[in-house]
N, C-alpha and C. Protein backbone atom coordinates (compact mmCIF):
# COMPACT_ATOMS: atom_id res chain seq x y z
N UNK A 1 4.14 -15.14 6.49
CA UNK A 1 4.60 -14.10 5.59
C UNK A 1 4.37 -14.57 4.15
N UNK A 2 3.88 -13.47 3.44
CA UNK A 2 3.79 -13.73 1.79
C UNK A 2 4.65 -13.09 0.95
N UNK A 3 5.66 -13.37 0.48
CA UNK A 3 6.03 -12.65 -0.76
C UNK A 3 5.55 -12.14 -2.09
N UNK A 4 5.63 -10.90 -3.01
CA UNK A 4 5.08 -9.91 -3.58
C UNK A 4 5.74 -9.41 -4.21
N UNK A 5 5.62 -9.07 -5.37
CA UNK A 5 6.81 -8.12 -6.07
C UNK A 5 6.10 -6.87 -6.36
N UNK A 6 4.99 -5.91 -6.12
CA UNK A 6 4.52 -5.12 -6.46
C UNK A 6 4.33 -3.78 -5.78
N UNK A 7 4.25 -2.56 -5.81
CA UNK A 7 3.61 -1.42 -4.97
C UNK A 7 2.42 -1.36 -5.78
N UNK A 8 1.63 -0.41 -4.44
CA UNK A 8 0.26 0.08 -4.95
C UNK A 8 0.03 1.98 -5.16
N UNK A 9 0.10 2.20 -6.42
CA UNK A 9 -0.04 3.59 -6.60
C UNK A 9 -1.61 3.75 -6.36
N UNK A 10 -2.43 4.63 -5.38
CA UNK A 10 -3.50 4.91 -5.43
C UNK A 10 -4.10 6.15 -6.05
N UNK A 11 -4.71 5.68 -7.10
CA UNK A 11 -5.39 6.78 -8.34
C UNK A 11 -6.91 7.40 -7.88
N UNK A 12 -7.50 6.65 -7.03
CA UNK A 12 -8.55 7.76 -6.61
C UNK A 12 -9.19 7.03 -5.44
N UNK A 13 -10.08 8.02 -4.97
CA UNK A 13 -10.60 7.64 -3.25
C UNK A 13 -11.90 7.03 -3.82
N UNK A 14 -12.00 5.61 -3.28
CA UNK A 14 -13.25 5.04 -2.87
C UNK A 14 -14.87 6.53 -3.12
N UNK A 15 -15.87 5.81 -3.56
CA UNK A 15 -17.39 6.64 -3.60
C UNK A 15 -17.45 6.64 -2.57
N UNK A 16 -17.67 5.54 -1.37
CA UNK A 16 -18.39 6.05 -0.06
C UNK A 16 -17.50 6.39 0.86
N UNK A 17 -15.83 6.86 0.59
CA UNK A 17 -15.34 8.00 1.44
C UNK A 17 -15.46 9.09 0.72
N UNK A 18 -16.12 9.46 -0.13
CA UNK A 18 -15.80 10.54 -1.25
C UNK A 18 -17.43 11.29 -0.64
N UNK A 19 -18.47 9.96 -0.66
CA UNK A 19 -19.56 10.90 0.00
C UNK A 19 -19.47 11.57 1.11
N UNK A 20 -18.34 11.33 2.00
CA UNK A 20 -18.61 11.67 3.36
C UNK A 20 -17.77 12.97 3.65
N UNK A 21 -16.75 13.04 2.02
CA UNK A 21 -15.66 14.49 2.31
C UNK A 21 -16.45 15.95 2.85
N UNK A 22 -17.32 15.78 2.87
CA UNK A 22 -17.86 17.66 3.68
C UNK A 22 -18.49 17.73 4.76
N UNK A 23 -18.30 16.58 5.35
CA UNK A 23 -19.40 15.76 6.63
C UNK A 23 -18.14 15.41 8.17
N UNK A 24 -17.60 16.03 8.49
CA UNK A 24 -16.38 16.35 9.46
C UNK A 24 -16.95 15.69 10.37
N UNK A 25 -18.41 15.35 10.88
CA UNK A 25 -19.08 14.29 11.42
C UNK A 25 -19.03 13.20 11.23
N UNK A 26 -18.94 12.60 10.15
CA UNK A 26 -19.39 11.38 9.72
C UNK A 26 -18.23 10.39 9.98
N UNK A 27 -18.41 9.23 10.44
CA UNK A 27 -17.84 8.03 11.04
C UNK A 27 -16.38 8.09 10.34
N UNK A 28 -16.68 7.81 9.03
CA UNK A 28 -15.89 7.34 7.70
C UNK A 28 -14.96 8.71 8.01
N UNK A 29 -15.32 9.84 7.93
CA UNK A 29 -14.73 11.68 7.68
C UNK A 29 -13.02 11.47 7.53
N UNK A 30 -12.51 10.65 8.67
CA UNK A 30 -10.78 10.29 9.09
C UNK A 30 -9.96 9.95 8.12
N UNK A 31 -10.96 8.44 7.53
CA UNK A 31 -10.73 7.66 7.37
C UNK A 31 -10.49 8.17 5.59
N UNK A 32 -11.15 9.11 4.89
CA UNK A 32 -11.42 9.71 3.82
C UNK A 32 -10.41 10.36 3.99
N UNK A 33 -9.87 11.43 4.82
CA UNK A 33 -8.69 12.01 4.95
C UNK A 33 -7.25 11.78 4.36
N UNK A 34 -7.05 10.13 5.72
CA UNK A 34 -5.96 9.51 5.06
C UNK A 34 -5.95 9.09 3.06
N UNK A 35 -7.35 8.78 3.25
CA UNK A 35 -7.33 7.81 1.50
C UNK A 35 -6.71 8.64 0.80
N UNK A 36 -7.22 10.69 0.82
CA UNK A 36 -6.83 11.49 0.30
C UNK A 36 -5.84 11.77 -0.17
N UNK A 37 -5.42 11.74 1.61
CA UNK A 37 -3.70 12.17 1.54
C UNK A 37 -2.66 11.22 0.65
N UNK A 38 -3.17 9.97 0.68
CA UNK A 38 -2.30 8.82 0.09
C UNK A 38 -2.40 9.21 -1.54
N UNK A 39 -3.74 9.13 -2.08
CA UNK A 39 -3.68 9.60 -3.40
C UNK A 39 -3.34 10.63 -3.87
N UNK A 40 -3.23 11.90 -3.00
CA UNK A 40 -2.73 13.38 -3.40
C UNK A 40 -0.73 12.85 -3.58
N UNK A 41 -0.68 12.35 -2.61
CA UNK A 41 0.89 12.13 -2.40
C UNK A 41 1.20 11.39 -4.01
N UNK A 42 0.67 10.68 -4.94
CA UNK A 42 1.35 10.10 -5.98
C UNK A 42 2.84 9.65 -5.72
N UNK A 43 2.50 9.01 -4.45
CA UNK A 43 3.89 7.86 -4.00
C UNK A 43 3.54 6.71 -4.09
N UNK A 44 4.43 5.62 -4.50
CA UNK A 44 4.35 4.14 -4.67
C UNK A 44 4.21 4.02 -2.89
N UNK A 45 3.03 2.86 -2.56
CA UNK A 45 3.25 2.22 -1.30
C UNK A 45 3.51 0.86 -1.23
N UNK A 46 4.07 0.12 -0.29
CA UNK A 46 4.55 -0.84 0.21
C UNK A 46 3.89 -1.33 0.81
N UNK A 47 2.96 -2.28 0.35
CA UNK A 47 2.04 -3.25 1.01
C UNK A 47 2.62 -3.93 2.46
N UNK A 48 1.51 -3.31 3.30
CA UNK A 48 1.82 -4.04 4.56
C UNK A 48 1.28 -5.60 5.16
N UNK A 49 0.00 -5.40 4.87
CA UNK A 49 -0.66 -6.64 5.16
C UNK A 49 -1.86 -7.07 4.14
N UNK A 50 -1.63 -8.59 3.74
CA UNK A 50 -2.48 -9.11 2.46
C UNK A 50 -3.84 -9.95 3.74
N UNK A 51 -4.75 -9.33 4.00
CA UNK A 51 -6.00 -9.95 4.85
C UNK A 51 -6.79 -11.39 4.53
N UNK A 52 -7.44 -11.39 5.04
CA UNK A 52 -7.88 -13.18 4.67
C UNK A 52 -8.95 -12.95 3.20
N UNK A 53 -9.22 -11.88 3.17
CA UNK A 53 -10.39 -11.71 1.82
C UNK A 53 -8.81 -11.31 0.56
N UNK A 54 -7.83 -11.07 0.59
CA UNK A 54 -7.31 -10.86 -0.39
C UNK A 54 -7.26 -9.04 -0.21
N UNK A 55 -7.55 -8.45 0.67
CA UNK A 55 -7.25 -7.16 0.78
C UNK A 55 -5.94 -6.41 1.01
N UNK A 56 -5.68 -6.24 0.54
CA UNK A 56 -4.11 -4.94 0.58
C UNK A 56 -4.15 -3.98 1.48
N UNK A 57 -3.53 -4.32 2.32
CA UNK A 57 -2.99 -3.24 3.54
C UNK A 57 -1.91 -2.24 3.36
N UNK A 58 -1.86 -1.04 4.00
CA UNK A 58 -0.53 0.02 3.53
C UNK A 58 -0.56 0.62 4.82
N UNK A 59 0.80 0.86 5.46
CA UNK A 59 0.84 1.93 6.74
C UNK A 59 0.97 3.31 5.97
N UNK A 60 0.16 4.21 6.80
CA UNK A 60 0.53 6.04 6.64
C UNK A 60 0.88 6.32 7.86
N UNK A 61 2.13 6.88 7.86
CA UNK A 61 2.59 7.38 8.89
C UNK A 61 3.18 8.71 8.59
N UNK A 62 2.29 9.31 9.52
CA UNK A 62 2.73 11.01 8.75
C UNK A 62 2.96 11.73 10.33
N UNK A 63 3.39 13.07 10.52
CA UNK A 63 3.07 14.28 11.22
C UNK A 63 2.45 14.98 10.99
N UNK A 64 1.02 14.91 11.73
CA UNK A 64 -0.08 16.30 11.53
C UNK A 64 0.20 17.24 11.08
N UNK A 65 -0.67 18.28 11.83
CA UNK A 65 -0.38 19.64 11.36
C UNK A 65 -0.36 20.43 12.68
N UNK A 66 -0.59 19.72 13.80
CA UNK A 66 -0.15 19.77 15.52
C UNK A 66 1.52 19.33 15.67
N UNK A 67 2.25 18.99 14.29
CA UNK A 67 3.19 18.35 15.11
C UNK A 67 3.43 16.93 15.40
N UNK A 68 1.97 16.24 15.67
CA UNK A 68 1.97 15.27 16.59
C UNK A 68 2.10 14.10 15.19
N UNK A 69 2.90 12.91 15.51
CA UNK A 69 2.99 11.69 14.79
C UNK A 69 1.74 10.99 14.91
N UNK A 70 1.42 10.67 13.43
CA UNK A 70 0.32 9.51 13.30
C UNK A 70 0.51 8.18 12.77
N UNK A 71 0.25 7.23 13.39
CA UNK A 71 0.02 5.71 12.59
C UNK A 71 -0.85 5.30 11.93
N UNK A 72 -1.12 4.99 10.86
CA UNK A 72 -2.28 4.56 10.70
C UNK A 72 -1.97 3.11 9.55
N UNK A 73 -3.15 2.40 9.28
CA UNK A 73 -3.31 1.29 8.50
C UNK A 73 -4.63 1.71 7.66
N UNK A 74 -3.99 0.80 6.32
CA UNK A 74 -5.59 1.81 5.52
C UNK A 74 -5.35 0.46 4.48
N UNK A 75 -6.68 0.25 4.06
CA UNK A 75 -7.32 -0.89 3.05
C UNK A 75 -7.35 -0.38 2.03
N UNK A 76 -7.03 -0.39 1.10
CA UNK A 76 -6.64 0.21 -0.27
C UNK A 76 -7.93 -0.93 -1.37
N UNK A 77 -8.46 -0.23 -2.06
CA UNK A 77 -9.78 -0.79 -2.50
C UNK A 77 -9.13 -1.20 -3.73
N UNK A 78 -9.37 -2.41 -4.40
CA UNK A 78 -8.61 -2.86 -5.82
C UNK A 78 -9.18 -2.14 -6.72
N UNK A 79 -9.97 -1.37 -6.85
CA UNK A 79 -10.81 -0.65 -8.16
C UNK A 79 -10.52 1.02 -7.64
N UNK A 80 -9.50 1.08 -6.77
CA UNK A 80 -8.86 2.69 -6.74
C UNK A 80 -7.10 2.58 -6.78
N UNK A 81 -6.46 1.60 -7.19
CA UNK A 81 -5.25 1.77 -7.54
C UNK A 81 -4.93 0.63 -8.50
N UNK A 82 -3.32 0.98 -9.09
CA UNK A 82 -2.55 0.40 -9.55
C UNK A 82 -1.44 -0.17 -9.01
N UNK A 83 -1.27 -1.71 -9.38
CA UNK A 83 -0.37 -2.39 -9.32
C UNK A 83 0.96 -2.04 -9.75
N UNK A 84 2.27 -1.97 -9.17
CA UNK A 84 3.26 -1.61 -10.36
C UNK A 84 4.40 -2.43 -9.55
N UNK A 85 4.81 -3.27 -10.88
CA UNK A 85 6.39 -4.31 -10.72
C UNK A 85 7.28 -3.76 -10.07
N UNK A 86 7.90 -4.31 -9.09
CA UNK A 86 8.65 -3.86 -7.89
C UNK A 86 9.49 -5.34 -7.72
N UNK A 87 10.81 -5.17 -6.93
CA UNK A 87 11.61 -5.93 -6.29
C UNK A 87 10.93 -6.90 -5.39
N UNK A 88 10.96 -7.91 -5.35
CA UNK A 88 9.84 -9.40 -4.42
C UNK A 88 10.34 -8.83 -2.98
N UNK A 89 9.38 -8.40 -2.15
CA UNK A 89 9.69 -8.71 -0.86
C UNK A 89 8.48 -8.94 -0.02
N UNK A 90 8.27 -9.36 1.89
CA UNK A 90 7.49 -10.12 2.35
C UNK A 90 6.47 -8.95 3.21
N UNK A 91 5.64 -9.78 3.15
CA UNK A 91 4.27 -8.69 3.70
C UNK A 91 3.57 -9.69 4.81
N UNK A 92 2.94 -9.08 5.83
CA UNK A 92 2.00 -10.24 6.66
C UNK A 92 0.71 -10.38 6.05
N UNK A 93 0.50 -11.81 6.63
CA UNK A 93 -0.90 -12.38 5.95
C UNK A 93 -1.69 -12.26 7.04
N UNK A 94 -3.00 -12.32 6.96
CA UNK A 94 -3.93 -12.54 8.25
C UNK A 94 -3.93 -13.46 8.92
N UNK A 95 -3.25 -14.58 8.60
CA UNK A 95 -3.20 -15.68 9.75
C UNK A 95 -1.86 -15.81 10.41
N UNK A 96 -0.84 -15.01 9.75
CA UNK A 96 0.44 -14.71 10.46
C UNK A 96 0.22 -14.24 12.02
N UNK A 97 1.27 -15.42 12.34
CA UNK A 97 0.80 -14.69 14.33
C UNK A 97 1.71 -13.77 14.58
């Protein structure tokens, strides 16, 4: 476990999920969805997991639009959000078992 004092406000979606927004085909299409939804929401998130490259992890956990509950984990790109001073608390690292 790592301790952190920060949330991550996300200010805009990544270029290469941004190319793929009209492409309901395309691999990435989901994955652009969530980024969306996170940046439309203008909510502070709570870093879940700090990865072995130094990447910032965040859970979305929402209810569709079926109803049905979703989990998800999403990589938050350092050149699409802001850092903002928060209360220190612990996040998993990638080598955490």
């Amino acid at each position: 476990m790592k301790s952190i004092n920060y949330l991550i406000h996300v200010t805009r979606v990544p270029d290469d999920l941004l190319a793929v927004k009209d492409d309901p085909c395309a691999e990435l299409y989901v994955t652009y969805q969530i980024y969306e939804r996170v940046r439309a929401s203008s909510l502070l998130w709570r870093v879940w997991m700090i990865d072995e490259f130094d990447g910032h992890w965040i859970e979305v956990n929402f209810v569709n639009n079926e109803g049905e509950e979703e989990f998800h984990t999403l990589k938050i790109d350092a050149d699409t959000c802001r850092y903002i001073e928060d209360d220190t608390y612990s996040v998993l690292e990638a080598h955490d078992p």
